[in-house]
Protein backbone atom coordinates (compact mmCIF):
# COMPACT_ATOMS: atom_id res chain seq x y z
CA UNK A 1 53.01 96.17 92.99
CA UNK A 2 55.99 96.28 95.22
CA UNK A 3 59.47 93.84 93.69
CA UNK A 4 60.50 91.00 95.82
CA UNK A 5 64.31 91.33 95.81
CA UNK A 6 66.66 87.97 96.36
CA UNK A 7 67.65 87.85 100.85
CA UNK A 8 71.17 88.77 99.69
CA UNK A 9 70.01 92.01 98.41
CA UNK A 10 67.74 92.64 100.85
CA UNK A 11 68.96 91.61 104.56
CA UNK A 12 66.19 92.57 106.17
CA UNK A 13 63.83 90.04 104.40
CA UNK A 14 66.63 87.03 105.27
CA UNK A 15 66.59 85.82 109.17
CA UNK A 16 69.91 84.03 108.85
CA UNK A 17 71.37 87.58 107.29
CA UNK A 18 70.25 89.20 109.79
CA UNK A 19 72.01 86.92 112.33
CA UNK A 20 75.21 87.24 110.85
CA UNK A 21 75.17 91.26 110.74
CA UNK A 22 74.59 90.67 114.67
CA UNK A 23 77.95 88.36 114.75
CA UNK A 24 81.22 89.79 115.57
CA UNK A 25 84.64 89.09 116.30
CA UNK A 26 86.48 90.93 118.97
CA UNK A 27 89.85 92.34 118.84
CA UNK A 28 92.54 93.89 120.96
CA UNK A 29 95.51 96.37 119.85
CA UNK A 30 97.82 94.69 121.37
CA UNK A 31 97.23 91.34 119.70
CA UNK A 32 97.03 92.06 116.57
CA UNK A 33 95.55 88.98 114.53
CA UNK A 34 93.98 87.18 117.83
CA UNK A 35 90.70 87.35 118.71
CA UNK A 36 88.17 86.66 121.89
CA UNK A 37 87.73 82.88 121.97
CA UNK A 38 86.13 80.44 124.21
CA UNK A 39 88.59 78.26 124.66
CA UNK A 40 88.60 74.76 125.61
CA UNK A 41 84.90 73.89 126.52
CA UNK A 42 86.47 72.06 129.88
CA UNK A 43 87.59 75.65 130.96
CA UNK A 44 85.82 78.66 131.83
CA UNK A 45 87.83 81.15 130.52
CA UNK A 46 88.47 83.32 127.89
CA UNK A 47 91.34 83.27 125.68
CA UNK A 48 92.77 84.87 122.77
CA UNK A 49 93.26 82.78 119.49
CA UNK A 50 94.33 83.55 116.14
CA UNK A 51 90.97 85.00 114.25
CA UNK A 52 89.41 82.09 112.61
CA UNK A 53 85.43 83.01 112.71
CA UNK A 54 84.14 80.02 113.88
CA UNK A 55 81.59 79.82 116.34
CA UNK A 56 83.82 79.78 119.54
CA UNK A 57 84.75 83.08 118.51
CA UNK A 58 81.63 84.19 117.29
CA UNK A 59 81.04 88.12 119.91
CA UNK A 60 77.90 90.19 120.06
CA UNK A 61 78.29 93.33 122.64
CA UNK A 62 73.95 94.01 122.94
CA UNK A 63 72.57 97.12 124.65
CA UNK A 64 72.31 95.89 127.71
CA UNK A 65 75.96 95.36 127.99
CA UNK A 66 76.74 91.76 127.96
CA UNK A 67 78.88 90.63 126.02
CA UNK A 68 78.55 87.20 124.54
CA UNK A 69 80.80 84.45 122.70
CA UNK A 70 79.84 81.03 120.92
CA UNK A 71 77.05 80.46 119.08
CA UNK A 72 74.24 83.45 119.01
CA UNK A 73 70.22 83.42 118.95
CA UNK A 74 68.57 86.16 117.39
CA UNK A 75 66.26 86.69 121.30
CA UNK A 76 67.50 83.55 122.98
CA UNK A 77 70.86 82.38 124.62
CA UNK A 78 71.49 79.32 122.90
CA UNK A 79 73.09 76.20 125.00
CA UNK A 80 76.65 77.18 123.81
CA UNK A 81 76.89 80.94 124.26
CA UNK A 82 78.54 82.51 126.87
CA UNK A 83 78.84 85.52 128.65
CA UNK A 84 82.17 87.30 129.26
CA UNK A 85 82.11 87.75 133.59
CA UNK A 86 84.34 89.75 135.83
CA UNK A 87 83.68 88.19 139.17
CA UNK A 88 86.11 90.56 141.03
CA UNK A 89 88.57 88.56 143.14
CA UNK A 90 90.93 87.27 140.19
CA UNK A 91 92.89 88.82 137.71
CA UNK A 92 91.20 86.29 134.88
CA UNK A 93 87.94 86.93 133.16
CA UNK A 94 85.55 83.94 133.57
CA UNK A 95 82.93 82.70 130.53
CA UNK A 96 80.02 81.50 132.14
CA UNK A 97 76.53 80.34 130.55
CA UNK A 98 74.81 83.88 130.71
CA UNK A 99 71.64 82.82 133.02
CA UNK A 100 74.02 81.01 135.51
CA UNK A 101 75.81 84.61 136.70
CA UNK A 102 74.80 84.89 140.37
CA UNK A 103 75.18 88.91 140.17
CA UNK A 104 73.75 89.91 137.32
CA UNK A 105 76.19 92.75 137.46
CA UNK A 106 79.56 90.64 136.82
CA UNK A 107 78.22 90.40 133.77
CA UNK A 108 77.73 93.90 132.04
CA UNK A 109 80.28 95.76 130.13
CA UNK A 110 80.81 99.06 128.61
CA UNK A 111 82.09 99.68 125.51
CA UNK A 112 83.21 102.20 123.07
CA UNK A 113 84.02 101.02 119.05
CA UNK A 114 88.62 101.49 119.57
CA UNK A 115 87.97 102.26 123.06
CA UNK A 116 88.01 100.14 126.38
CA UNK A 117 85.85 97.26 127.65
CA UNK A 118 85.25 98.48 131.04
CA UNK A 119 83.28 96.05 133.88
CA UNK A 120 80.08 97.54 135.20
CA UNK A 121 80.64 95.86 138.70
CA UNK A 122 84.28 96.45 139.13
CA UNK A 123 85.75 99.40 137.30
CA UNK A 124 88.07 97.20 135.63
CA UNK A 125 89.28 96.50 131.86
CA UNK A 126 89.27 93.59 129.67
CA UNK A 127 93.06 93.96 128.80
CA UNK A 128 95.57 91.68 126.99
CA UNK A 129 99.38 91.26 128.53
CA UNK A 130 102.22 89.49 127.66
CA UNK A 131 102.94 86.04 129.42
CA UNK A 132 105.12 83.00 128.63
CA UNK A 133 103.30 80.69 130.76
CA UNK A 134 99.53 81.86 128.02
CA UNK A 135 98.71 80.27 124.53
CA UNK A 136 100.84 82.17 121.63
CA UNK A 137 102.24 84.52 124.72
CA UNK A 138 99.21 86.68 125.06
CA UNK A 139 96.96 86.05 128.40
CA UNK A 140 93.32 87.81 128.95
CA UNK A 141 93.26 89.89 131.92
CA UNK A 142 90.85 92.40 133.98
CA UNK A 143 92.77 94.59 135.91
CA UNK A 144 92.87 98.70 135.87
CA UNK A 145 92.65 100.15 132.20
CA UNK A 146 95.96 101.04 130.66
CA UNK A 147 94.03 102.23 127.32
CA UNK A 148 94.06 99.42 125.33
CA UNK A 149 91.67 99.75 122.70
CA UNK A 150 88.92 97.06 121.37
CA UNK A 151 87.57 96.73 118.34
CA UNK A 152 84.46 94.65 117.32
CA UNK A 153 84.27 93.90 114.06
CA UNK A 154 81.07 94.53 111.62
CA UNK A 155 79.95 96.21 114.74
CA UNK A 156 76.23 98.41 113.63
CA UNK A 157 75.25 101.12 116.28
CA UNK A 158 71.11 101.27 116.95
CA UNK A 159 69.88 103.81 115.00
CA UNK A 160 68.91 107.12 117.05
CA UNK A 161 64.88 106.83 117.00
């Protein structure tokens, strides 16, 4: 006779613990205390906001290599969550729903736990830089990596099969 353990000891057993190992937050190292929000839902961009862990910044980076903020199905995107987009012709990272990308491309990403968020399509990084005219003084940029490092927090790497 096998033990039934209580969902909080046993993850696997709980769906809605298993959804929030998947949730992250994202950070930069130059901002430290700010994370990867969605911003105001009239807007389409990405900004960065001091970590609060609400939905808006609620991040999951899946194999495939989108990355995704706002609220997170398990196999679904869910009417809120976004994918991070670099369309190539501005220096500002769009959010756009994730099935709505026209190139499919603009919206893949590699990444590396403290290491860059590189664009599949264009080469470039997901970088943070200093501006007056941004909330807090810190503006979300794509734009040719400078080696700022990203971290993703409670971020679990697919076990080697």
């Amino acid at each position: 006779m096998k033990t039934l353990e209580w969902p909080s000891q046993s993850p696997d057993l709980n769906p809605i613990e298993m959804l929030w190992h998947d949730l992250k937050k994202v950070r930069n190292s130059k901002a430290s205390g700010y994370c990867l929000d969605q911003g105001s839902e009239e807007d389409d961009r990405a900004i960065l906001y001091p970590c609060h862990g609400m939905s808006s910044q609620l991040a999951r980076y899946t194999t495939e290599g989108l990355l995704q903020l706002g609220a997170l199905g398990s196999t679904t995107f869910l009417p809120d969550t976004k994918c991070l987009v670099d369309d190539g012709r501005g220096r500002t990272p769009s959010l756009k729903k994730c099935d709505a990308v026209t190139r499919s491309s603009q919206r893949l990403w590699d990444f590396t736990q403290n290491g860059p968020i590189i664009s599949r399509d264009t080469g470039r990084c997901l970088e943070v830089e200093m501006s007056k005219d941004a909330n807090f003084g810190l503006r979300l940029v794509v734009q040719r990596c400078s080696g700022q490092k990203w971290v993703i927090r409670n971020w679990i790497k697919h076990p080697r099969h």
